[in-house]
PDB file of N, CA and C in Angstrom:
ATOM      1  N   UNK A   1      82.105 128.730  93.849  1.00  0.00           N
ATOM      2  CA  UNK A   1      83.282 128.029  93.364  1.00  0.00           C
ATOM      3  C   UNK A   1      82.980 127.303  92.046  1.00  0.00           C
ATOM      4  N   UNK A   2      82.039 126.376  91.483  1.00  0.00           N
ATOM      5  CA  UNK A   2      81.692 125.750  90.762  1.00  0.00           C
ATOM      6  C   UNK A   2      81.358 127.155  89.733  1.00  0.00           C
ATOM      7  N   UNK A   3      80.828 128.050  89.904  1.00  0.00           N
ATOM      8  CA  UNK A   3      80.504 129.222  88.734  1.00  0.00           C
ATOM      9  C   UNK A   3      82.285 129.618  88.104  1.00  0.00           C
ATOM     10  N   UNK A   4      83.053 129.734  89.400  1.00  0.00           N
ATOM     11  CA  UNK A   4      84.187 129.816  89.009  1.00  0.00           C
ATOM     12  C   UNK A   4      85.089 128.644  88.030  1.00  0.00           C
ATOM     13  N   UNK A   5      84.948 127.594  88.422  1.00  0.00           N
ATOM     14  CA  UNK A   5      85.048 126.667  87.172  1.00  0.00           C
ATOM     15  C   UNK A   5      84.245 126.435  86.238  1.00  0.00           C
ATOM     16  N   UNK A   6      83.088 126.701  86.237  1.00  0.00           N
ATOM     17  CA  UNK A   6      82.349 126.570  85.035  1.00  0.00           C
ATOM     18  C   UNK A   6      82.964 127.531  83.833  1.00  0.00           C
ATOM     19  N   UNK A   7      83.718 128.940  84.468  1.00  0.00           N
ATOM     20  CA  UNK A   7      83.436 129.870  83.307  1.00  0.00           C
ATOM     21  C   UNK A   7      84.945 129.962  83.246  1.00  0.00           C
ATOM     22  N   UNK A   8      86.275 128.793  84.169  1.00  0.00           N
ATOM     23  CA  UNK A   8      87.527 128.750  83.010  1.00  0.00           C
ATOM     24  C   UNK A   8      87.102 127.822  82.295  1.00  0.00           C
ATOM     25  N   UNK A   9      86.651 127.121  82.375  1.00  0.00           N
ATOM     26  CA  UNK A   9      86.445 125.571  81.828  1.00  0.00           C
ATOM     27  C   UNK A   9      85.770 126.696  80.034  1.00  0.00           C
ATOM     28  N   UNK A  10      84.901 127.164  80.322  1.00  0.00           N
ATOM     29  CA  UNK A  10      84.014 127.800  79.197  1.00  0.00           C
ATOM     30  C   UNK A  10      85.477 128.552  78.764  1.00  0.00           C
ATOM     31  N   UNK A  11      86.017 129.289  78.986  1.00  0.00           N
ATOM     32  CA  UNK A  11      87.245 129.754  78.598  1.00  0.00           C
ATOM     33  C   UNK A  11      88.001 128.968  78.052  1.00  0.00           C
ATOM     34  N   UNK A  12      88.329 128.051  78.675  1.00  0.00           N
ATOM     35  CA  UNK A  12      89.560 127.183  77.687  1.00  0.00           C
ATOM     36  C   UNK A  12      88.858 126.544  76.426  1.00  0.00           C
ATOM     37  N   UNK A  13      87.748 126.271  76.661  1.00  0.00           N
ATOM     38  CA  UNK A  13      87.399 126.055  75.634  1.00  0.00           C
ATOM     39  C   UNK A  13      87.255 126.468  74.318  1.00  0.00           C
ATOM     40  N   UNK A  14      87.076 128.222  74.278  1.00  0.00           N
ATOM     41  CA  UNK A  14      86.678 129.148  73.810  1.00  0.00           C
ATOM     42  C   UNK A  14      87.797 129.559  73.307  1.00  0.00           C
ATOM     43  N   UNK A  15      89.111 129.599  73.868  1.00  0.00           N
ATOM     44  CA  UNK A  15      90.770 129.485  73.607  1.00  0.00           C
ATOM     45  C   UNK A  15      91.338 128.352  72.601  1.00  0.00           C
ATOM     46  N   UNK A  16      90.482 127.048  73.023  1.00  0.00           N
ATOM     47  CA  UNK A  16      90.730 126.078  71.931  1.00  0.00           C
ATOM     48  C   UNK A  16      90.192 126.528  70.514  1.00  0.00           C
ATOM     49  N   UNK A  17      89.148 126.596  70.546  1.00  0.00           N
ATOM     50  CA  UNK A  17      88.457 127.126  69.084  1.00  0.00           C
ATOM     51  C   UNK A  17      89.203 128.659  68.750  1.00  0.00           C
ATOM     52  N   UNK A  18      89.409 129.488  69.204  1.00  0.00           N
ATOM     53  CA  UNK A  18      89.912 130.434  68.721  1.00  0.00           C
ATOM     54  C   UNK A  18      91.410 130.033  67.929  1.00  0.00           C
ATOM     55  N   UNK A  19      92.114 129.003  68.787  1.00  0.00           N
ATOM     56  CA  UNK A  19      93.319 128.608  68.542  1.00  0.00           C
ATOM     57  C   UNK A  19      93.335 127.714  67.123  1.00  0.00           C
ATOM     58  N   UNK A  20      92.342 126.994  66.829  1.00  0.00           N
ATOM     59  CA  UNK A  20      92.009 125.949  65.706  1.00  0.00           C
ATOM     60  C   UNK A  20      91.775 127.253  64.367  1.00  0.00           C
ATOM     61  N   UNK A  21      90.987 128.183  64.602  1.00  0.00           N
ATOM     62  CA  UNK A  21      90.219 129.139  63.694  1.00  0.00           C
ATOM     63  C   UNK A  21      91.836 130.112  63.381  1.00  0.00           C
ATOM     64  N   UNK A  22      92.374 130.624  64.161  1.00  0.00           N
ATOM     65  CA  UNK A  22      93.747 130.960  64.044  1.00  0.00           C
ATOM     66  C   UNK A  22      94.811 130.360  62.927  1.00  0.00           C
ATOM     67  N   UNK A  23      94.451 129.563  63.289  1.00  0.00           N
ATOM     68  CA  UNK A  23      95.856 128.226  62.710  1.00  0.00           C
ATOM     69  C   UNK A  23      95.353 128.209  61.095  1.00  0.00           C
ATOM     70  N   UNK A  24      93.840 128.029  61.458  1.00  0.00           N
ATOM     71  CA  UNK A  24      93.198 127.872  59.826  1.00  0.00           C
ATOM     72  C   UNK A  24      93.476 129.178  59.023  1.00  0.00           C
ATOM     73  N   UNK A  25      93.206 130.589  59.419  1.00  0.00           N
ATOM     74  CA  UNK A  25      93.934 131.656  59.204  1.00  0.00           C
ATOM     75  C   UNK A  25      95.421 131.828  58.627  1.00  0.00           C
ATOM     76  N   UNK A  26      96.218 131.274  59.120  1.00  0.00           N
ATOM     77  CA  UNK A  26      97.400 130.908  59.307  1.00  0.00           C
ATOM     78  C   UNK A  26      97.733 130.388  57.808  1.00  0.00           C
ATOM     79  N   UNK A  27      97.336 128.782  58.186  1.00  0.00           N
ATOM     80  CA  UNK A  27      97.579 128.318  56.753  1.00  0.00           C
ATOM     81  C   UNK A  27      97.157 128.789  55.550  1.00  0.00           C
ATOM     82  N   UNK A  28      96.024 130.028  55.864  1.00  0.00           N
ATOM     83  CA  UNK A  28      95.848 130.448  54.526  1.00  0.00           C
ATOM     84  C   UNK A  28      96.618 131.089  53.800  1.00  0.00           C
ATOM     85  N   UNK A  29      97.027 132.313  55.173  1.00  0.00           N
ATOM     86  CA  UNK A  29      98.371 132.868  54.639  1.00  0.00           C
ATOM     87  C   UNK A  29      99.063 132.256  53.696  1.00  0.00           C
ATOM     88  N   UNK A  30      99.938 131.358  54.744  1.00  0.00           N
ATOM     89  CA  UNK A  30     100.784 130.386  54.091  1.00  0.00           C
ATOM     90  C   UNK A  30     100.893 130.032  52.351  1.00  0.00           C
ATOM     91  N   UNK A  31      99.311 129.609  52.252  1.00  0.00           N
ATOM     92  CA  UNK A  31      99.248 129.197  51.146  1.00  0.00           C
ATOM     93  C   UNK A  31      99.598 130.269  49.746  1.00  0.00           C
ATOM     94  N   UNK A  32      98.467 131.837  50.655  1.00  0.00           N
ATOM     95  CA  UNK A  32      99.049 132.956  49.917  1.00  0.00           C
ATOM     96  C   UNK A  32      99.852 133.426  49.561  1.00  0.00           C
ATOM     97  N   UNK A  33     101.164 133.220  50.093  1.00  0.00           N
ATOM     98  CA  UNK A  33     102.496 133.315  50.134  1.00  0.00           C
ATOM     99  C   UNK A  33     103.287 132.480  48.846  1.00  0.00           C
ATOM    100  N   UNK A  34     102.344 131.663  49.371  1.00  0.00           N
ATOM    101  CA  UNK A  34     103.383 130.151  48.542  1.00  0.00           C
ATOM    102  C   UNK A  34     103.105 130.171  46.634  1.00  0.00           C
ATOM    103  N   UNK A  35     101.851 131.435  46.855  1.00  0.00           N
ATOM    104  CA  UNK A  35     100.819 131.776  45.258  1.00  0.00           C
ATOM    105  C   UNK A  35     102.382 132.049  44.543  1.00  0.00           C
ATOM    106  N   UNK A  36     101.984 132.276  43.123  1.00  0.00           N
ATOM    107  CA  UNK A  36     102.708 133.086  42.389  1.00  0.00           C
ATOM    108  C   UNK A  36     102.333 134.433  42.609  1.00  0.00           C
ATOM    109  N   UNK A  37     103.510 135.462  42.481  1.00  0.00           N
ATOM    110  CA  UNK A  37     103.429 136.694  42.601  1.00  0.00           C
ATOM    111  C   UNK A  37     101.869 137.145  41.394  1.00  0.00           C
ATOM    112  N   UNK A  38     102.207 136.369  40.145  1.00  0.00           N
ATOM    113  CA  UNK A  38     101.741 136.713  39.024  1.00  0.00           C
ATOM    114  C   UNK A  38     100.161 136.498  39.419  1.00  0.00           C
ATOM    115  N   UNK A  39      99.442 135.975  40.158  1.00  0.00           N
ATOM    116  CA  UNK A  39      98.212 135.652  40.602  1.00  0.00           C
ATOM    117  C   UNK A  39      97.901 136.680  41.345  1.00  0.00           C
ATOM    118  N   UNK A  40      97.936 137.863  41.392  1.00  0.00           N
ATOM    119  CA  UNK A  40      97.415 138.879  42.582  1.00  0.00           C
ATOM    120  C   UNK A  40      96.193 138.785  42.563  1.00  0.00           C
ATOM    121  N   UNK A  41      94.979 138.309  42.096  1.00  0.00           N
ATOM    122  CA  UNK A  41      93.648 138.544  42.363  1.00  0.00           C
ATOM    123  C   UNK A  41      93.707 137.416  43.444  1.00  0.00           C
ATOM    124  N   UNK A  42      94.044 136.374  43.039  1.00  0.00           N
ATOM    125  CA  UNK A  42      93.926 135.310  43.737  1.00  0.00           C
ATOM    126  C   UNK A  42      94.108 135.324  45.349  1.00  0.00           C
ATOM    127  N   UNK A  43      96.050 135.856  45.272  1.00  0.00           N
ATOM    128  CA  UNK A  43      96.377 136.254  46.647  1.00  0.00           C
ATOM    129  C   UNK A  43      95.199 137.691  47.549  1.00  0.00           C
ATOM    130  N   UNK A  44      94.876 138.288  46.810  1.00  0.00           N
ATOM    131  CA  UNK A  44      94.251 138.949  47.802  1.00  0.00           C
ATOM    132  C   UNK A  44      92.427 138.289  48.145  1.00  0.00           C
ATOM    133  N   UNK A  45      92.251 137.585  47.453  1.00  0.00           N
ATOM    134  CA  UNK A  45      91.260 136.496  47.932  1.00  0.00           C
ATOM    135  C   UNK A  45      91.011 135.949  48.864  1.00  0.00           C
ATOM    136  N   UNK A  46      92.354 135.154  48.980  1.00  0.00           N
ATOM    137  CA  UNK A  46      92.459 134.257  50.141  1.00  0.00           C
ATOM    138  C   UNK A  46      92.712 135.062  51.596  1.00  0.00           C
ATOM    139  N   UNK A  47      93.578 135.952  50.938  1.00  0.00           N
ATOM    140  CA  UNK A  47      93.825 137.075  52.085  1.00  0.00           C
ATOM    141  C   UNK A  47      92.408 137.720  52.934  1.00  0.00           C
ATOM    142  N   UNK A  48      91.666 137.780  52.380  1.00  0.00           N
ATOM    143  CA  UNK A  48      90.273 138.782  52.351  1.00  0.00           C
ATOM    144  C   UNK A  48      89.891 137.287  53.561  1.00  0.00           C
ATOM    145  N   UNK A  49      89.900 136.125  52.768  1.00  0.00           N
ATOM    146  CA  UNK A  49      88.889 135.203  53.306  1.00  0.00           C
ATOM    147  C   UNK A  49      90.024 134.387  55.229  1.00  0.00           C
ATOM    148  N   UNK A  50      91.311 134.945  54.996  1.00  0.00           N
ATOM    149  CA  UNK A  50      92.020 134.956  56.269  1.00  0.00           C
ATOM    150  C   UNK A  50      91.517 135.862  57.210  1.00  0.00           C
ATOM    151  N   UNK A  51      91.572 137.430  56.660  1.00  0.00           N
ATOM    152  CA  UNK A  51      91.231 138.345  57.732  1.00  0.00           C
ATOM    153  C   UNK A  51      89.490 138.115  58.217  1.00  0.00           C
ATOM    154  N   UNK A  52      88.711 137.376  57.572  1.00  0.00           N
ATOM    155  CA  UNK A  52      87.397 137.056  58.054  1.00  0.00           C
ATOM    156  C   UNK A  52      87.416 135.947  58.856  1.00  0.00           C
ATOM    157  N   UNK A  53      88.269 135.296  58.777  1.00  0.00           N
ATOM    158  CA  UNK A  53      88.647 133.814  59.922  1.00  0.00           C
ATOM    159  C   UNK A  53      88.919 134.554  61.114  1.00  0.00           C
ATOM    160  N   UNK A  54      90.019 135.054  61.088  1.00  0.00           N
ATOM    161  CA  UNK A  54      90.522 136.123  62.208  1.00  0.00           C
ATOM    162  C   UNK A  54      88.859 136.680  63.052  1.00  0.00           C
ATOM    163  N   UNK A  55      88.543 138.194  62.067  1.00  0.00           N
ATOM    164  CA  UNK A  55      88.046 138.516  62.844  1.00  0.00           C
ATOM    165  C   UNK A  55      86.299 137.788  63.395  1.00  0.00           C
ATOM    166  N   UNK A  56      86.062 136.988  63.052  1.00  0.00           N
ATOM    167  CA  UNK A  56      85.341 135.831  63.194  1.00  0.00           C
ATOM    168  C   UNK A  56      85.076 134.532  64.325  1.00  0.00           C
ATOM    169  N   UNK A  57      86.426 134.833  64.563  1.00  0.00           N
ATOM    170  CA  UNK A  57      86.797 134.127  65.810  1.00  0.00           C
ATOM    171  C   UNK A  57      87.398 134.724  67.195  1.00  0.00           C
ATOM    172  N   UNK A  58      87.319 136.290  66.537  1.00  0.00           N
ATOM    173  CA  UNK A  58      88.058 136.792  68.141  1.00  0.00           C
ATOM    174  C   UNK A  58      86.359 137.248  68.626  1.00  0.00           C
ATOM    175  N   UNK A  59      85.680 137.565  67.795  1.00  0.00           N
ATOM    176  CA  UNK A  59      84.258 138.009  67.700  1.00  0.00           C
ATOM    177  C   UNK A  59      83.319 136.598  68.658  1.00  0.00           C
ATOM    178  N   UNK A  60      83.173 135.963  68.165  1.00  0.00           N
ATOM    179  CA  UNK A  60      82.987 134.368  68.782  1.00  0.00           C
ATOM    180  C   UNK A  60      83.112 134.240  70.102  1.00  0.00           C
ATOM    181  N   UNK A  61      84.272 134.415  69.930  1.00  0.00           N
ATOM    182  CA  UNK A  61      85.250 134.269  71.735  1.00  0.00           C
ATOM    183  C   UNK A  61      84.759 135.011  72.344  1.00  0.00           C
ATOM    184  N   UNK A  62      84.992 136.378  72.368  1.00  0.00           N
ATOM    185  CA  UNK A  62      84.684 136.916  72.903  1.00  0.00           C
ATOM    186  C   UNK A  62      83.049 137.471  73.725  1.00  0.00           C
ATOM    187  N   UNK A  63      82.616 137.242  72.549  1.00  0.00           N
ATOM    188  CA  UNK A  63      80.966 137.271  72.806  1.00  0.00           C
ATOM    189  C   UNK A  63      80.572 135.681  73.803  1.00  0.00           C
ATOM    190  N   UNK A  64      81.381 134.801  73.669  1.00  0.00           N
ATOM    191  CA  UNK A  64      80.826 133.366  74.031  1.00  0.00           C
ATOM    192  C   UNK A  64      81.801 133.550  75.690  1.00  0.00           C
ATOM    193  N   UNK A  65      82.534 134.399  75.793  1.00  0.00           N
ATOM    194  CA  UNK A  65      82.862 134.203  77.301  1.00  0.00           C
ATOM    195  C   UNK A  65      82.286 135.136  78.211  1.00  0.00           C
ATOM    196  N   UNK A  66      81.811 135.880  77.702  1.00  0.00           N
ATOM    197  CA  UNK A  66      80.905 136.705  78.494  1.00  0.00           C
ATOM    198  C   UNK A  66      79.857 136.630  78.423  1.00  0.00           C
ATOM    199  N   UNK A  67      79.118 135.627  77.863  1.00  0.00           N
ATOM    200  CA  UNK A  67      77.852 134.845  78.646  1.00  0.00           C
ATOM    201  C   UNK A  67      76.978 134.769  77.005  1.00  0.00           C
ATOM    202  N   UNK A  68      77.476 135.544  76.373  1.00  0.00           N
ATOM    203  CA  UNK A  68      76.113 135.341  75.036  1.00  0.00           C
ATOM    204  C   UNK A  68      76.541 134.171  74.017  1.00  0.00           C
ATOM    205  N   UNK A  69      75.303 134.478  73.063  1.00  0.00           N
ATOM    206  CA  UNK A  69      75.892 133.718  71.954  1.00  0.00           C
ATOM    207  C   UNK A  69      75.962 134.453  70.771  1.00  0.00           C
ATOM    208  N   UNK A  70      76.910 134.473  69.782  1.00  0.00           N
ATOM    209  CA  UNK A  70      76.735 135.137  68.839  1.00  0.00           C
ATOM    210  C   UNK A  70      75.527 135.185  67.830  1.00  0.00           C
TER     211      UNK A  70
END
């Protein structure tokens, strides 16, 4: 029983940080959006450095709930 709460407890946790790393993703967008069209190096910058938040954190998670560490 206690293994069984140990590893939602490790889960929600692991859900929180994914959820924070997300959001940060998120606002990058956002910000990309908010660029001038006329800046395209720029926007695909930030873009580049969103999709590495992303996959960075599902990577994380995932590896950290099934027992390892990245």
């Amino acid at each position: 029983m206690k293994d069984i709460i140990a590893l939602t407890n490790r889960f929600l946790v692991e859900l929180c940080k994914l959820f924070i790393f997300v959001s940060l993703g998120l606002l990058l967008i956002i910000l990309m959006y908010s660029l001038c069209v006329s800046e395209f190096h720029i926007v695909l910058k930030l873009f580049g450095v969103a999709i590495f938040i992303y996959c960075f954190a599902l990577w994380t998670t995932v590896v950290r709930i099934f027992g390892g560490e990245p």
